[in-house]
PDB file of N, CA and C in Angstrom:
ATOM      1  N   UNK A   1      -3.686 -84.145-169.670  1.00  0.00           N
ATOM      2  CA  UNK A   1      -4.757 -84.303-168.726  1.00  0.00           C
ATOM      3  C   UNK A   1      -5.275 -82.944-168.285  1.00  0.00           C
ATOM      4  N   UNK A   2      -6.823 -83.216-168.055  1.00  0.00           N
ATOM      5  CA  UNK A   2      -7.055 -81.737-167.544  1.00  0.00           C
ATOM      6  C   UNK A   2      -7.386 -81.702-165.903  1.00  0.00           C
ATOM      7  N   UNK A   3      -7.270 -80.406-165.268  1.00  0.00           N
ATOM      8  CA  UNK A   3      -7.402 -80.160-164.247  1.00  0.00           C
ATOM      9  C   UNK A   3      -9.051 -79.599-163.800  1.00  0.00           C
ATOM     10  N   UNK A   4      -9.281 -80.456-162.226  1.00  0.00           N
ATOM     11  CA  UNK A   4     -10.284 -79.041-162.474  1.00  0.00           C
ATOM     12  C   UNK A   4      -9.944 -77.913-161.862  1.00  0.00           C
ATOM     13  N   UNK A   5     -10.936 -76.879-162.419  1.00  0.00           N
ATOM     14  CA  UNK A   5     -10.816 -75.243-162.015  1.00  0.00           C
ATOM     15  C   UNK A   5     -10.761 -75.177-160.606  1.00  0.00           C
ATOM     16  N   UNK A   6     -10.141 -74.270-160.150  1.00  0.00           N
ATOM     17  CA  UNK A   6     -10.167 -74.198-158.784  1.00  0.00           C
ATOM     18  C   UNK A   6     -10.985 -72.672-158.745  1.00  0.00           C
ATOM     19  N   UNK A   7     -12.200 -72.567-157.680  1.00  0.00           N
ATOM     20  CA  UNK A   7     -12.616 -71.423-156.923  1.00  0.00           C
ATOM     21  C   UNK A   7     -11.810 -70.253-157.532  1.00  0.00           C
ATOM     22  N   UNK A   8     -12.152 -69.371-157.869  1.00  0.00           N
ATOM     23  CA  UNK A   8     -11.617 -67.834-157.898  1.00  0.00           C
ATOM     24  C   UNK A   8     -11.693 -67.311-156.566  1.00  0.00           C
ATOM     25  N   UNK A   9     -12.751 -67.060-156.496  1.00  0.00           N
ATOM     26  CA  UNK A   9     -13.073 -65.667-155.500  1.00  0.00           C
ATOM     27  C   UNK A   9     -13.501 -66.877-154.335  1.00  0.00           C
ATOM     28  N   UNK A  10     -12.874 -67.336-153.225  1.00  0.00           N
ATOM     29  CA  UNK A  10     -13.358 -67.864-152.809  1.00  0.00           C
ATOM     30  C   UNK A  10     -13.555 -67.576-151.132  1.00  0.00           C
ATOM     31  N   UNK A  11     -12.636 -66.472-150.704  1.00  0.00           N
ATOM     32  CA  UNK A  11     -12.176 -65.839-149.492  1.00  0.00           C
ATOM     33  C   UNK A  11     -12.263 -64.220-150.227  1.00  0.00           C
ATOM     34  N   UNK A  12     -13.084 -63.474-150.561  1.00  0.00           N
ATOM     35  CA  UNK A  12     -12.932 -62.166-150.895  1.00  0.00           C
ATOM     36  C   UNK A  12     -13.334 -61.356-149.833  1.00  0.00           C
ATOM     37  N   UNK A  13     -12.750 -60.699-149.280  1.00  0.00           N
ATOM     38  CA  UNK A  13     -12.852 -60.148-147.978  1.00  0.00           C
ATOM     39  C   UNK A  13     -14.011 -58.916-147.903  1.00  0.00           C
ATOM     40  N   UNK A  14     -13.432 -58.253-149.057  1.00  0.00           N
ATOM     41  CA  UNK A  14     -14.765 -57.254-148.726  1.00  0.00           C
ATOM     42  C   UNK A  14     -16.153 -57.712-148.809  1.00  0.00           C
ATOM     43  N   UNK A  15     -16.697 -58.761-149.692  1.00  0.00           N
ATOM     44  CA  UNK A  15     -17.855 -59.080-149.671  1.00  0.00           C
ATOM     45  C   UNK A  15     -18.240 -59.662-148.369  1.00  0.00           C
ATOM     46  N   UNK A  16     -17.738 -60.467-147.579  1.00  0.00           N
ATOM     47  CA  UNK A  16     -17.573 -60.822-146.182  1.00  0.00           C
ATOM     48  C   UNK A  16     -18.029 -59.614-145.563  1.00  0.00           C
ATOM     49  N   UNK A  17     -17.175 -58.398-145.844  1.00  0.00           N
ATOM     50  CA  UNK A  17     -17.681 -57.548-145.020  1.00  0.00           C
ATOM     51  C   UNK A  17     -18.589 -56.959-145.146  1.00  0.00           C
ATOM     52  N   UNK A  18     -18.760 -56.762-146.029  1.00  0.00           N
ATOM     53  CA  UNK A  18     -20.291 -56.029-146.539  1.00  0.00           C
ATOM     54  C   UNK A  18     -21.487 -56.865-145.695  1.00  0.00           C
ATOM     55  N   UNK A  19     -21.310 -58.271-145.934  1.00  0.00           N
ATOM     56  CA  UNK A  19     -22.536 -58.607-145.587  1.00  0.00           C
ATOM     57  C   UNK A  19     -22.589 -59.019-143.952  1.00  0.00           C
ATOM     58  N   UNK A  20     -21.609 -58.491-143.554  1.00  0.00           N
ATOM     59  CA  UNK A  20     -21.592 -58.584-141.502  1.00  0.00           C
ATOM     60  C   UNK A  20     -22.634 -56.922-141.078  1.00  0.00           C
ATOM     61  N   UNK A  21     -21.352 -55.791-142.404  1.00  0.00           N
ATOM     62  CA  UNK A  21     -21.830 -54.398-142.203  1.00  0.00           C
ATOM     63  C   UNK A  21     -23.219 -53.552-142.807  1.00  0.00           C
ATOM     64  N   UNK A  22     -23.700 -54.612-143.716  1.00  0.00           N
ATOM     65  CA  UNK A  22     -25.093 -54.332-144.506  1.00  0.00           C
ATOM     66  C   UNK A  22     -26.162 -53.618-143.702  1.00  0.00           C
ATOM     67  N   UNK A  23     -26.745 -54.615-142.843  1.00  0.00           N
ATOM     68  CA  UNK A  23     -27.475 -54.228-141.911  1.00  0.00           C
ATOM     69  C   UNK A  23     -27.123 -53.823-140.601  1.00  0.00           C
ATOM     70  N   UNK A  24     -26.157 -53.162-140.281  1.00  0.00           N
ATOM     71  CA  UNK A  24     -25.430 -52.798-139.260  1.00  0.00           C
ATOM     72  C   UNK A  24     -26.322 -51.509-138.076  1.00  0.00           C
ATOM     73  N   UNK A  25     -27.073 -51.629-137.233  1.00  0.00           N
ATOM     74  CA  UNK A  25     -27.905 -51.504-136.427  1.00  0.00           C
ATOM     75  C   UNK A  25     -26.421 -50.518-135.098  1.00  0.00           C
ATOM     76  N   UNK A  26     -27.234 -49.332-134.572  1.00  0.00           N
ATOM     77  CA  UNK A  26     -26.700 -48.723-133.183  1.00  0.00           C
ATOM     78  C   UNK A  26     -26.503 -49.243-132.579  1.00  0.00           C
ATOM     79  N   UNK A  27     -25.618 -49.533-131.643  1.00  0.00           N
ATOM     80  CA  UNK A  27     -24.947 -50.131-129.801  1.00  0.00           C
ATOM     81  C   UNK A  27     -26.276 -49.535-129.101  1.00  0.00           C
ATOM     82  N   UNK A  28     -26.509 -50.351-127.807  1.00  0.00           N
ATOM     83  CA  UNK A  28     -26.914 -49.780-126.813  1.00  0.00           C
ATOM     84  C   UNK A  28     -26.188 -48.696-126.301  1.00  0.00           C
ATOM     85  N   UNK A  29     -25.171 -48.858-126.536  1.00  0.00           N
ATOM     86  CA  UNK A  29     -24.430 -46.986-125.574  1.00  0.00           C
ATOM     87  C   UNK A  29     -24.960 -46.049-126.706  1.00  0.00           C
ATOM     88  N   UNK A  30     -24.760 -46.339-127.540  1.00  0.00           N
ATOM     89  CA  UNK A  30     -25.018 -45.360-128.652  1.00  0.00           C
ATOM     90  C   UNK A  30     -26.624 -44.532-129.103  1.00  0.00           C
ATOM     91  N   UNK A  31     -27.809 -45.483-128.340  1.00  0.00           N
ATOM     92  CA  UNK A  31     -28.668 -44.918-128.416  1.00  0.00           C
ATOM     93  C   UNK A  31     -28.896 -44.457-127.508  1.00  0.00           C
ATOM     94  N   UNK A  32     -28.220 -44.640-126.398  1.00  0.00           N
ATOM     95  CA  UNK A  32     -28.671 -44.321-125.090  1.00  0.00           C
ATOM     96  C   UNK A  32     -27.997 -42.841-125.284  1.00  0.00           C
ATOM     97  N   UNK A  33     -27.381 -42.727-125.886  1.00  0.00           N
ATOM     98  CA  UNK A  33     -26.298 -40.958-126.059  1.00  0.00           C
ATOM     99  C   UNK A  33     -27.371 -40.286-126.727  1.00  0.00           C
ATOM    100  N   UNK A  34     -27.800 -41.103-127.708  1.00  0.00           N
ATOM    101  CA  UNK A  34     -29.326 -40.269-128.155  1.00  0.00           C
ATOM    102  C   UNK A  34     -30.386 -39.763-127.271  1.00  0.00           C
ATOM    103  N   UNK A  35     -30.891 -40.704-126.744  1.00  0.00           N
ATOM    104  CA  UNK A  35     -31.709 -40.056-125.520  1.00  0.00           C
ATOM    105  C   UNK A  35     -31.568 -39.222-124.752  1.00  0.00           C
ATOM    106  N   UNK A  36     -30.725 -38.963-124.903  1.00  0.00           N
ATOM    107  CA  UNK A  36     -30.147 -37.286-123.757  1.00  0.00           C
ATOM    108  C   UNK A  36     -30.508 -36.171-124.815  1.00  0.00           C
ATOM    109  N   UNK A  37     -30.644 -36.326-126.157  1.00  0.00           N
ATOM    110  CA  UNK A  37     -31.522 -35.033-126.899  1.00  0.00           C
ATOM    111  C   UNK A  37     -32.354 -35.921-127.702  1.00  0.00           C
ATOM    112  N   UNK A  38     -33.326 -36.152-127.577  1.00  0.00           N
ATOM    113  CA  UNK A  38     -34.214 -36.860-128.116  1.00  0.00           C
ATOM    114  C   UNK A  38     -34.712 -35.513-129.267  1.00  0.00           C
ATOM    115  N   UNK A  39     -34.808 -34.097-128.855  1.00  0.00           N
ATOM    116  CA  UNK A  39     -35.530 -33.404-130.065  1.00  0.00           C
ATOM    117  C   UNK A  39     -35.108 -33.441-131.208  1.00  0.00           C
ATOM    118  N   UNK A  40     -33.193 -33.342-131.262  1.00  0.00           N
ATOM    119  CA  UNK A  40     -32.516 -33.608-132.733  1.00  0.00           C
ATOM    120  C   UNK A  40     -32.885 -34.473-133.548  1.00  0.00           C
ATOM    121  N   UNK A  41     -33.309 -35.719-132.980  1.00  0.00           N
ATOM    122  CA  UNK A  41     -33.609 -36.778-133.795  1.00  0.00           C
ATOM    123  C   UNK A  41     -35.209 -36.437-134.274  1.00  0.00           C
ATOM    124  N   UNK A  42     -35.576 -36.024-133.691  1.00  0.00           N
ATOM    125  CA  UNK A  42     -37.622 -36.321-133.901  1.00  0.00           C
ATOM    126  C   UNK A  42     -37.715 -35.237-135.129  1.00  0.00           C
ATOM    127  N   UNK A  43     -37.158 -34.009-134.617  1.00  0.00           N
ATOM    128  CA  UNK A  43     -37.181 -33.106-135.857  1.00  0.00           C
ATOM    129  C   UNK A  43     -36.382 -32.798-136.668  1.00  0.00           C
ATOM    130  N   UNK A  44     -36.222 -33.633-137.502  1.00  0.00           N
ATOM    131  CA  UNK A  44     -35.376 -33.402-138.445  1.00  0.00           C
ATOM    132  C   UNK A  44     -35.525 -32.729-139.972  1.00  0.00           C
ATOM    133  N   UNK A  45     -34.546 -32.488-140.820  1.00  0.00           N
ATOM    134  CA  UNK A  45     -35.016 -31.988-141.974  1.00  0.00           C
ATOM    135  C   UNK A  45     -35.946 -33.146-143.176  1.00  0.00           C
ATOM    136  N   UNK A  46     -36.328 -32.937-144.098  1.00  0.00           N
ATOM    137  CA  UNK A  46     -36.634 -34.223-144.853  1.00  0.00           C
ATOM    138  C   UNK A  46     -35.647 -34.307-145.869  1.00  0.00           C
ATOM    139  N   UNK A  47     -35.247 -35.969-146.183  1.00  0.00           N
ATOM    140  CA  UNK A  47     -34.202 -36.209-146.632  1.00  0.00           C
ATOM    141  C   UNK A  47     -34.668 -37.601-147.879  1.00  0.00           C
ATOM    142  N   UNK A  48     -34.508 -37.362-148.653  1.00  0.00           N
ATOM    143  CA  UNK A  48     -35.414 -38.439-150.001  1.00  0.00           C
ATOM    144  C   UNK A  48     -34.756 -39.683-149.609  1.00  0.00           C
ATOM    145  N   UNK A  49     -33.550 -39.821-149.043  1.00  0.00           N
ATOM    146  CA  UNK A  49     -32.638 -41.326-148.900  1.00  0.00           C
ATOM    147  C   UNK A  49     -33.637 -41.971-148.143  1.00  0.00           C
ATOM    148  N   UNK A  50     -33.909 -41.554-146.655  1.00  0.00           N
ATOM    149  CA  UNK A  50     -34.533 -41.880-145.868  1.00  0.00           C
ATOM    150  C   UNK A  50     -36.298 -42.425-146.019  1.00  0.00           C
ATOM    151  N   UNK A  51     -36.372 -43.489-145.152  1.00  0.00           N
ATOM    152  CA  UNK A  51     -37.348 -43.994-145.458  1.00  0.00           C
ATOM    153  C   UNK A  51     -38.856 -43.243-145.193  1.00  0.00           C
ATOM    154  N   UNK A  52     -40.001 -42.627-145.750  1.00  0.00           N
ATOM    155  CA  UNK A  52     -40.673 -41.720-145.548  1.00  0.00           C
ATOM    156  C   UNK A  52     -40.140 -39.940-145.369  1.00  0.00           C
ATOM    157  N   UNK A  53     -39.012 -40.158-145.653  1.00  0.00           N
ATOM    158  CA  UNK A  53     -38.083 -38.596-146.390  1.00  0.00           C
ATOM    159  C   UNK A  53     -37.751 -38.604-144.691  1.00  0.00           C
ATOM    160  N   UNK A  54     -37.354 -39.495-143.359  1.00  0.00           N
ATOM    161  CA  UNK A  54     -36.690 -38.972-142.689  1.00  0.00           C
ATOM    162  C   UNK A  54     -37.320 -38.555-141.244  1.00  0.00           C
ATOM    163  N   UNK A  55     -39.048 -38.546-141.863  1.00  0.00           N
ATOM    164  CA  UNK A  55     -39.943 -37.949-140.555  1.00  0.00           C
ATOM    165  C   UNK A  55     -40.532 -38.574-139.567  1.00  0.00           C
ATOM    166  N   UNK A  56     -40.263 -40.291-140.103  1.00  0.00           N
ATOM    167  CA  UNK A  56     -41.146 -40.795-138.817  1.00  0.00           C
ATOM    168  C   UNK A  56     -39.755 -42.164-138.324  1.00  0.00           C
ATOM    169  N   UNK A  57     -39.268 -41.585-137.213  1.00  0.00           N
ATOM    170  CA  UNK A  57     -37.946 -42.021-136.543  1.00  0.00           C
ATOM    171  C   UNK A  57     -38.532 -42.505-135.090  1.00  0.00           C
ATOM    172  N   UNK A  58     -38.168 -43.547-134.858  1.00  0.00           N
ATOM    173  CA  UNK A  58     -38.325 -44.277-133.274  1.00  0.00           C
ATOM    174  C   UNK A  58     -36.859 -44.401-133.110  1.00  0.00           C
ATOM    175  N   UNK A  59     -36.687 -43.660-131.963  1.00  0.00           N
ATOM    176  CA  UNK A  59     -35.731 -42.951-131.567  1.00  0.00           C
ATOM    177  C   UNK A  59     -35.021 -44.447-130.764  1.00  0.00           C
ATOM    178  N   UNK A  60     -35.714 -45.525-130.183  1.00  0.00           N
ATOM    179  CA  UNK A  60     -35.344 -47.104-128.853  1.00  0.00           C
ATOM    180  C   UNK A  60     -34.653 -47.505-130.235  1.00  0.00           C
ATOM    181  N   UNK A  61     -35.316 -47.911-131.221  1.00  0.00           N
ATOM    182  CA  UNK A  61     -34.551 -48.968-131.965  1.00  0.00           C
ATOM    183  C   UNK A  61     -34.052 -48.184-133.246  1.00  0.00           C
ATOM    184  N   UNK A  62     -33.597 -46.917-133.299  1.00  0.00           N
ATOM    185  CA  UNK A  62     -32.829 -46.080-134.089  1.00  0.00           C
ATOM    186  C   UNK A  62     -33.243 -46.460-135.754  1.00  0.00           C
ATOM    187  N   UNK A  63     -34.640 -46.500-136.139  1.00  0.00           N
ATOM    188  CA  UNK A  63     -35.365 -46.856-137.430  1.00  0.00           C
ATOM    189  C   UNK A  63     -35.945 -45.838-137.765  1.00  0.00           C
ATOM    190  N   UNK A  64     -36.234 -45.671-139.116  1.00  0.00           N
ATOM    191  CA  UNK A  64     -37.010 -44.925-140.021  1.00  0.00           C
ATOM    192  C   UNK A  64     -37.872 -45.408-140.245  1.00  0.00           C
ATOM    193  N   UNK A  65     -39.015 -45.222-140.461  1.00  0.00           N
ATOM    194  CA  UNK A  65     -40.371 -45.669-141.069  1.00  0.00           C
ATOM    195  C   UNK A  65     -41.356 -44.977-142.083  1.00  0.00           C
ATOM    196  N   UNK A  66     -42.069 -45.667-142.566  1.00  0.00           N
ATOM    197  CA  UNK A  66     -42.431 -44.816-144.004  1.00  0.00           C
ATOM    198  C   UNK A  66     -43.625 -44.134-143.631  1.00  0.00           C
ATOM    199  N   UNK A  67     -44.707 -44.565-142.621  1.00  0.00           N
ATOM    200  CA  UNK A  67     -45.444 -43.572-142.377  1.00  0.00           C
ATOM    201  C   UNK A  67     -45.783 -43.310-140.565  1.00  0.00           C
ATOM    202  N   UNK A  68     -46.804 -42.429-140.270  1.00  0.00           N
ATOM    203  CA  UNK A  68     -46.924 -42.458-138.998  1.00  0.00           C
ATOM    204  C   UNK A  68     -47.641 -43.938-138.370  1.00  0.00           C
ATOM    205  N   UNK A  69     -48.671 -44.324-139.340  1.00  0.00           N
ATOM    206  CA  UNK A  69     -48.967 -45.489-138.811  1.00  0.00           C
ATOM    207  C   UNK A  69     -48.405 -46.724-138.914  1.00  0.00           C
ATOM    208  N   UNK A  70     -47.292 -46.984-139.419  1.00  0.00           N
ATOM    209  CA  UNK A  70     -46.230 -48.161-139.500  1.00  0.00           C
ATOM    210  C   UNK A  70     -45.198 -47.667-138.187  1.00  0.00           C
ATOM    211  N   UNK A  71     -45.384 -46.820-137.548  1.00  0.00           N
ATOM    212  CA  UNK A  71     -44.576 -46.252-136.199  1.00  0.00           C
ATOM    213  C   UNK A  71     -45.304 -46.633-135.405  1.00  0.00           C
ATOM    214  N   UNK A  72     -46.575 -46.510-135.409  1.00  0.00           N
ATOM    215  CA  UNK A  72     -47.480 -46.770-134.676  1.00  0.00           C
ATOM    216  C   UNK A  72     -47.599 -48.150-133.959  1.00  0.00           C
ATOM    217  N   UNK A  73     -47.884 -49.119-135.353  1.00  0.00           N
ATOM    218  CA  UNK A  73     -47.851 -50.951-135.217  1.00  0.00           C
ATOM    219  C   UNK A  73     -46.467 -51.177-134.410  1.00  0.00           C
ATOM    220  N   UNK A  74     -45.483 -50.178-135.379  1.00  0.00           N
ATOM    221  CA  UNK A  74     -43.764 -50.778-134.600  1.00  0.00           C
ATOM    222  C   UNK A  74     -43.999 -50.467-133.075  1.00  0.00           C
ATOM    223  N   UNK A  75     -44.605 -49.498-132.535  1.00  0.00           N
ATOM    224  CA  UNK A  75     -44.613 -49.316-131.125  1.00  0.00           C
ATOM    225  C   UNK A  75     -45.210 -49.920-130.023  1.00  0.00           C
ATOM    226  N   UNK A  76     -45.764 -50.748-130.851  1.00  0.00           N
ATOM    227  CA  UNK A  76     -47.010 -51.724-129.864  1.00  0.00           C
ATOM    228  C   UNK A  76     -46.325 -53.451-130.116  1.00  0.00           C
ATOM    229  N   UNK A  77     -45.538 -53.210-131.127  1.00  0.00           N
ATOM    230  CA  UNK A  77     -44.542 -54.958-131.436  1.00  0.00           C
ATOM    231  C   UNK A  77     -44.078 -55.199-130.428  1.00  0.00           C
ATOM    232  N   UNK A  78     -43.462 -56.445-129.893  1.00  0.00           N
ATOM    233  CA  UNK A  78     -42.704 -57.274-129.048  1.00  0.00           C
ATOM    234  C   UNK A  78     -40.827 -56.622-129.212  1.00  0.00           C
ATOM    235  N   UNK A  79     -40.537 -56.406-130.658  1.00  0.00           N
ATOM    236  CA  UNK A  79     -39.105 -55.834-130.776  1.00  0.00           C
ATOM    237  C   UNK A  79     -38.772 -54.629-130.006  1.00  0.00           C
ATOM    238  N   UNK A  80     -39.876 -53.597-129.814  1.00  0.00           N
ATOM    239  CA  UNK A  80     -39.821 -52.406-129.787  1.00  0.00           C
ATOM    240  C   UNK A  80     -39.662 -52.155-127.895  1.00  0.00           C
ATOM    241  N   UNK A  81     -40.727 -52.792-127.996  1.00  0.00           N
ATOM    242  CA  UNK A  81     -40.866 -53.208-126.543  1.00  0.00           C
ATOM    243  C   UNK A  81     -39.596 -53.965-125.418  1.00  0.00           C
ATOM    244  N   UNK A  82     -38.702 -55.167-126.206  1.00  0.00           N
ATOM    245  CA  UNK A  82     -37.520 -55.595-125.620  1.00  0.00           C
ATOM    246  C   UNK A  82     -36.820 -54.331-125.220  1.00  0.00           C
ATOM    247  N   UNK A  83     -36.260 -53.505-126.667  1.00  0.00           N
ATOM    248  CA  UNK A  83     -35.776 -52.727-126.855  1.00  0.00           C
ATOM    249  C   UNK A  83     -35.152 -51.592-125.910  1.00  0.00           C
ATOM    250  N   UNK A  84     -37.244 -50.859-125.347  1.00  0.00           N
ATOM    251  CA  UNK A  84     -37.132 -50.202-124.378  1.00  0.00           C
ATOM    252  C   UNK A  84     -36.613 -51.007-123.192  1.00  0.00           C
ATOM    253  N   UNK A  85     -37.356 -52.325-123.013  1.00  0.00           N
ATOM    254  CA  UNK A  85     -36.770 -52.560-121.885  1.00  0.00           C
ATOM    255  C   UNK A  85     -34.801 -52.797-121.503  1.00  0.00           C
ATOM    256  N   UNK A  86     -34.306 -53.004-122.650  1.00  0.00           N
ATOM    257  CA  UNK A  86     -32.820 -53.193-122.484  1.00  0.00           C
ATOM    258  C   UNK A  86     -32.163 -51.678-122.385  1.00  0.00           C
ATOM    259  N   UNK A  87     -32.911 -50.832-122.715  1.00  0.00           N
ATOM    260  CA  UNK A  87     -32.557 -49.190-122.399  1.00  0.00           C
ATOM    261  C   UNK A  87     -32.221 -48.817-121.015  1.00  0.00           C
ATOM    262  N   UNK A  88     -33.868 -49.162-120.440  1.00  0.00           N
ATOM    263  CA  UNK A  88     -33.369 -48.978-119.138  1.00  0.00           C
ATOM    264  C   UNK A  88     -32.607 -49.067-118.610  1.00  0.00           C
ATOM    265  N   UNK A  89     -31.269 -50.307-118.536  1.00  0.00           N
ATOM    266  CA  UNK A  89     -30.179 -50.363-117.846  1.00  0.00           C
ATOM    267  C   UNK A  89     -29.303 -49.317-118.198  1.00  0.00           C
ATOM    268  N   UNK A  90     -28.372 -49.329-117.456  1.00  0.00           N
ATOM    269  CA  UNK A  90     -27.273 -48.510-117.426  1.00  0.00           C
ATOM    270  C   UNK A  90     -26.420 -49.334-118.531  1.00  0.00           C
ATOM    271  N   UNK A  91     -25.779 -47.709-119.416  1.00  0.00           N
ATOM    272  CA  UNK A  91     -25.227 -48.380-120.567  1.00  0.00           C
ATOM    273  C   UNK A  91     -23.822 -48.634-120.571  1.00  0.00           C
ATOM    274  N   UNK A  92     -23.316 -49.925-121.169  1.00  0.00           N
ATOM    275  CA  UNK A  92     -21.847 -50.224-120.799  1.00  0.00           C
ATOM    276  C   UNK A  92     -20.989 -48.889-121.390  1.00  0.00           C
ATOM    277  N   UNK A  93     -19.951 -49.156-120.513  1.00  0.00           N
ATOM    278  CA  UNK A  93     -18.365 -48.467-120.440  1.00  0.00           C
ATOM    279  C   UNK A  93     -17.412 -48.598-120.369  1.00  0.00           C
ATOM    280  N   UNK A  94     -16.930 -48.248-120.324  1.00  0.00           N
ATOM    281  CA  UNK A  94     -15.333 -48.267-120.697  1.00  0.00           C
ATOM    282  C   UNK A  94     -14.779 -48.869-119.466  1.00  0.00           C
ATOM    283  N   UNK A  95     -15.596 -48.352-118.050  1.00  0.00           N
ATOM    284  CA  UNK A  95     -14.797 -48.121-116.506  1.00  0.00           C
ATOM    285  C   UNK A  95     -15.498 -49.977-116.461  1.00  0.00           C
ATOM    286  N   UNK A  96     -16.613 -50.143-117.005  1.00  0.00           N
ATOM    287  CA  UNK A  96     -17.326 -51.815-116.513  1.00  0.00           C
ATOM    288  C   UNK A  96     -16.119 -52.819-117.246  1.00  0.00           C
ATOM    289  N   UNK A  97     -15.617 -52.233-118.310  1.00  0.00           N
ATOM    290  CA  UNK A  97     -14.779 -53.270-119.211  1.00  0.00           C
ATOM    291  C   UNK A  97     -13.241 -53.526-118.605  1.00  0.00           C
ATOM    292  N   UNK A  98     -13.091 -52.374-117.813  1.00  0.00           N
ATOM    293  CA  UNK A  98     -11.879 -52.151-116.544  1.00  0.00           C
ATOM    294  C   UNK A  98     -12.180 -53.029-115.286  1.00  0.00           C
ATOM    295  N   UNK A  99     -13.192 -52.923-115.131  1.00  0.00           N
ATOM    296  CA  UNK A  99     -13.674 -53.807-114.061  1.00  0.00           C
ATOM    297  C   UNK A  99     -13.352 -55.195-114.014  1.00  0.00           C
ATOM    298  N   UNK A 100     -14.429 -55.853-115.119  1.00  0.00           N
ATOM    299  CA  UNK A 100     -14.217 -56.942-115.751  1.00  0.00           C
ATOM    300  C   UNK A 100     -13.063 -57.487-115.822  1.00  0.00           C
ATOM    301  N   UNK A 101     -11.867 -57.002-116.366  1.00  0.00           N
ATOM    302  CA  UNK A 101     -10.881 -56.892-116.625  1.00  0.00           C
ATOM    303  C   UNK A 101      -9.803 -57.477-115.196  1.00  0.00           C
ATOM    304  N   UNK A 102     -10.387 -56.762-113.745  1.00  0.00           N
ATOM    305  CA  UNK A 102      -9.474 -56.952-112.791  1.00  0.00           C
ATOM    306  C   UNK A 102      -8.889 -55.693-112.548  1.00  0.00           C
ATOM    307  N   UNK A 103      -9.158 -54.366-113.851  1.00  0.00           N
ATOM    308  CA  UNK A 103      -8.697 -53.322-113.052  1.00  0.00           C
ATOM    309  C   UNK A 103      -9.258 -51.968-112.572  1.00  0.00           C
ATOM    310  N   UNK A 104      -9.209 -52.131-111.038  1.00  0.00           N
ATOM    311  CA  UNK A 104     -10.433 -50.992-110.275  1.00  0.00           C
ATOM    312  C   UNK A 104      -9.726 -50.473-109.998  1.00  0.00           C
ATOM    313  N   UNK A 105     -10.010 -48.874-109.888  1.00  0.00           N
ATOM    314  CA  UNK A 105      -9.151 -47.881-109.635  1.00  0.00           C
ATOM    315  C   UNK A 105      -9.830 -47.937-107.901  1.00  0.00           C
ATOM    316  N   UNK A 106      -8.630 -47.904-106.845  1.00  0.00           N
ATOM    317  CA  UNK A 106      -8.778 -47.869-105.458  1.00  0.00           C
ATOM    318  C   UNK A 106      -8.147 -46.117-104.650  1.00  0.00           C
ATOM    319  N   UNK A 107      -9.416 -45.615-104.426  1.00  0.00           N
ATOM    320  CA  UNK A 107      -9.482 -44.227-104.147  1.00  0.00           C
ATOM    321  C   UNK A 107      -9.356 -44.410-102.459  1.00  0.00           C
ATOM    322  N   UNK A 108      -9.329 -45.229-102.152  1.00  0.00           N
ATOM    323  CA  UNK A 108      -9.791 -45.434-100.514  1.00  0.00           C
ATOM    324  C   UNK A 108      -8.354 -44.315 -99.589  1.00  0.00           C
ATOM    325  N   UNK A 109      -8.543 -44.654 -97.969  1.00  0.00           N
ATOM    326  CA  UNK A 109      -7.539 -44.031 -97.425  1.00  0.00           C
ATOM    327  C   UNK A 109      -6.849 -44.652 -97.138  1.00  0.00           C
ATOM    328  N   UNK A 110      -5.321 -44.337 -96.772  1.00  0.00           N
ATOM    329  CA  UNK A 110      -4.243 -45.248 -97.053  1.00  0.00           C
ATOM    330  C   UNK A 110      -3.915 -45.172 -95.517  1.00  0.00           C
ATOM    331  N   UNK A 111      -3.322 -46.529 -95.068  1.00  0.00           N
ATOM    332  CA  UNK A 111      -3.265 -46.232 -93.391  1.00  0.00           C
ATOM    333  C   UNK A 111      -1.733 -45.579 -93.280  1.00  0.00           C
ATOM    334  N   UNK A 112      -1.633 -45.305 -92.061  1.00  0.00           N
ATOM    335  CA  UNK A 112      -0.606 -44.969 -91.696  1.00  0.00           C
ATOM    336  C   UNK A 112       0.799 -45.724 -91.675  1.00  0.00           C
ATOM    337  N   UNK A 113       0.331 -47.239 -91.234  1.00  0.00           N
ATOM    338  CA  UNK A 113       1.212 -48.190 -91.174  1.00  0.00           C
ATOM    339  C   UNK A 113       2.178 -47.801 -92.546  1.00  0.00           C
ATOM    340  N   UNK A 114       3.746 -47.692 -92.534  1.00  0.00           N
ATOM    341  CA  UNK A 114       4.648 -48.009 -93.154  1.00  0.00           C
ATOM    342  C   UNK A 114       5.476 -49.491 -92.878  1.00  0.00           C
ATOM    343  N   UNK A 115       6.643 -49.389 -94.227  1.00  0.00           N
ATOM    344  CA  UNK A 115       7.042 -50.557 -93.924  1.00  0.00           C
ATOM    345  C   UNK A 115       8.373 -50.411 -92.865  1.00  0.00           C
ATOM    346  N   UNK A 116       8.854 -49.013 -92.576  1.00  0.00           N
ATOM    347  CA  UNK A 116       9.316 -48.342 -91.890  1.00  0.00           C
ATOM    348  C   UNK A 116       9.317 -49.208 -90.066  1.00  0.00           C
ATOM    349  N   UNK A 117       7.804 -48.953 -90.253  1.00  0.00           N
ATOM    350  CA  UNK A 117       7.722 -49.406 -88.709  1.00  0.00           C
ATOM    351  C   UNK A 117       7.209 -50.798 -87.979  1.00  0.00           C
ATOM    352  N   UNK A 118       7.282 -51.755 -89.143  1.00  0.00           N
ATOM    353  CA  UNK A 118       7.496 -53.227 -89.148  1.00  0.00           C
ATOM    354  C   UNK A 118       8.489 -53.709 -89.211  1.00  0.00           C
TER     355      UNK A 118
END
């Protein structure tokens, strides 16, 4: 009697990962670290990988673009625009994830009361 074939590759992990990490896009903390030197990014060298060799970069949604006027359209889109607006906030940390968490560091003043004198 014959069997049927069973799946080979049916859980292959790296391809899984590839396609979570393919299009893998900056954190909000991470662009927001950009914005504190915005010139590194704007002037850069030209680079053939890069889309339009590297020169036309929108710095909110960390993209390359192929010319100045495809920067242009992107800057006036609805994406671009969220974008900035989710900038504005203050960007998560480490101390908010402590927070969250239940643990606040308490700097306050400590009374006098001991257990001494109860």
């Amino acid at each position: 009697m014959w069997c049927t074939r069973r799946k080979i590759h049916h859980s292959i992990r790296d391809v899984k990962r590839a396609c979570r990490t393919r299009a893998r896009v900056k954190d909000l903390d991470q662009i927001h670290d950009d914005l504190k030197t915005p010139h590194k990014l704007l002037e850069q060298e030209s680079n053939a990988d890069l889309p339009g060799l590297g020169q036309h970069y929108c710095i909110h949604c960390a993209r390359h673009f192929v010319s100045k006027e495809v920067l242009d359209v992107h800057c006036k889109s609805k994406l671009h625009k969220k974008r900035v607006k989710q900038l504005e906030d203050e960007p998560y940390t480490q101390k908010h994830a402590e927070e969250a968490a239940g643990l606040k560091t308490d700097n306050g003043t400590r009374s006098n009361v001991s257990m001494v004198d109860i």
